[in-house]
C-alpha atoms as a PDB file:
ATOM      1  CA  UNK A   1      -9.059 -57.857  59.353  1.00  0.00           C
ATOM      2  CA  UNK A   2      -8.831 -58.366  55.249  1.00  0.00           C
ATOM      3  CA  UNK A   3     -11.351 -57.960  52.957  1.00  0.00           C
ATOM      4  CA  UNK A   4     -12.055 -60.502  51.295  1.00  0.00           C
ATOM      5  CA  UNK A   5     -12.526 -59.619  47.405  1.00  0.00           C
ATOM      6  CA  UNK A   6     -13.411 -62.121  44.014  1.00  0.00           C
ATOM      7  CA  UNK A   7     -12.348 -61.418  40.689  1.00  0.00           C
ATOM      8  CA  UNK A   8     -14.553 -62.271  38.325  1.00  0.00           C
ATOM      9  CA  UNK A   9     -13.236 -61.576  34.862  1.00  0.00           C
ATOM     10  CA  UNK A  10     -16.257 -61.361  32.000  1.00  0.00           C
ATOM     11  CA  UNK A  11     -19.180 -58.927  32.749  1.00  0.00           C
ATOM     12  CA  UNK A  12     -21.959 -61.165  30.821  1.00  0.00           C
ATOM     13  CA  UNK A  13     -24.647 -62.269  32.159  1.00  0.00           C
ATOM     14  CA  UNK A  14     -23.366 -64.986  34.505  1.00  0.00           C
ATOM     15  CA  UNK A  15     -20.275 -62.760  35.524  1.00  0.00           C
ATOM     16  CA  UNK A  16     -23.166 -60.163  36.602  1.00  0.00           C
ATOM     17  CA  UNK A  17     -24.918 -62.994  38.531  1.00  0.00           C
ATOM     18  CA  UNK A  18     -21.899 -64.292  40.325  1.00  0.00           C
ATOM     19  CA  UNK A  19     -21.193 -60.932  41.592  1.00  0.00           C
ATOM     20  CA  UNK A  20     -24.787 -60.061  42.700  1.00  0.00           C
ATOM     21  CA  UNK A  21     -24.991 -63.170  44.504  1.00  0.00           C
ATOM     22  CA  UNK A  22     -21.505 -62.417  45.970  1.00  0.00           C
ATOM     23  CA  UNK A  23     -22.859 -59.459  47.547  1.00  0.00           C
ATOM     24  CA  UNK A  24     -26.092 -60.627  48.433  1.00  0.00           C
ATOM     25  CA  UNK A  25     -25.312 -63.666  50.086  1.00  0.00           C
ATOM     26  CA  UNK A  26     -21.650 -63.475  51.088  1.00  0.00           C
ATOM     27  CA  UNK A  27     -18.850 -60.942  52.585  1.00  0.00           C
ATOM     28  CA  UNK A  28     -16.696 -61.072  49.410  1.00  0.00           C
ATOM     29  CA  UNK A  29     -16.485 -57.672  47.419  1.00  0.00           C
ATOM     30  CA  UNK A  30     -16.975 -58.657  43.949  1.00  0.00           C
ATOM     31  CA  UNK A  31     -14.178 -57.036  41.455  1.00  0.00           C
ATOM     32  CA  UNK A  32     -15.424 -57.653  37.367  1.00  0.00           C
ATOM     33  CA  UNK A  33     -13.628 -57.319  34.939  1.00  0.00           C
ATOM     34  CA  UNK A  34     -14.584 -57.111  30.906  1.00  0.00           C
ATOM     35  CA  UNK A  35     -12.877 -56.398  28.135  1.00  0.00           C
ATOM     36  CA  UNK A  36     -13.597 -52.733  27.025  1.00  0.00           C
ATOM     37  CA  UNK A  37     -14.346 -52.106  23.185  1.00  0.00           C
ATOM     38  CA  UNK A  38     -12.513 -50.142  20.885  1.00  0.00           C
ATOM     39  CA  UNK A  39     -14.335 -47.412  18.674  1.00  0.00           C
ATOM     40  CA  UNK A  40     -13.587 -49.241  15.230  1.00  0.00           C
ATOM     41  CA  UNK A  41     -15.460 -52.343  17.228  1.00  0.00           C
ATOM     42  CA  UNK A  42     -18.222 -49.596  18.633  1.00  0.00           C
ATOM     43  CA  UNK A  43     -19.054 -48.491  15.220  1.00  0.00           C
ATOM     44  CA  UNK A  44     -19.489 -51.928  13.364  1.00  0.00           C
ATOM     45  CA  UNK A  45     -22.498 -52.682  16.022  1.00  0.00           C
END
């Protein structure tokens, strides 16, 4: 049998929430995906 697996692309808040509530009320493994910063855009924060 397959896993069944969602990609959810954006870590925000609402791609947290989807993924929570994929593993708390479903069998689908919950994959995220966000776009990792680079130092330059680090140290402007």
């Amino acid at each position: 049998m397959c896993q069944k697996i969602a990609i959810i692309v954006g870590a925000g808040s609402a791609g947290l929430t989807a993924a929570y509530e994929l593993l708390k009320r479903t069998d689908i493994y919950p994959l995220y995906l966000r776009k990792a910063m680079s130092w330059e855009e680090f140290s402007e924060l």
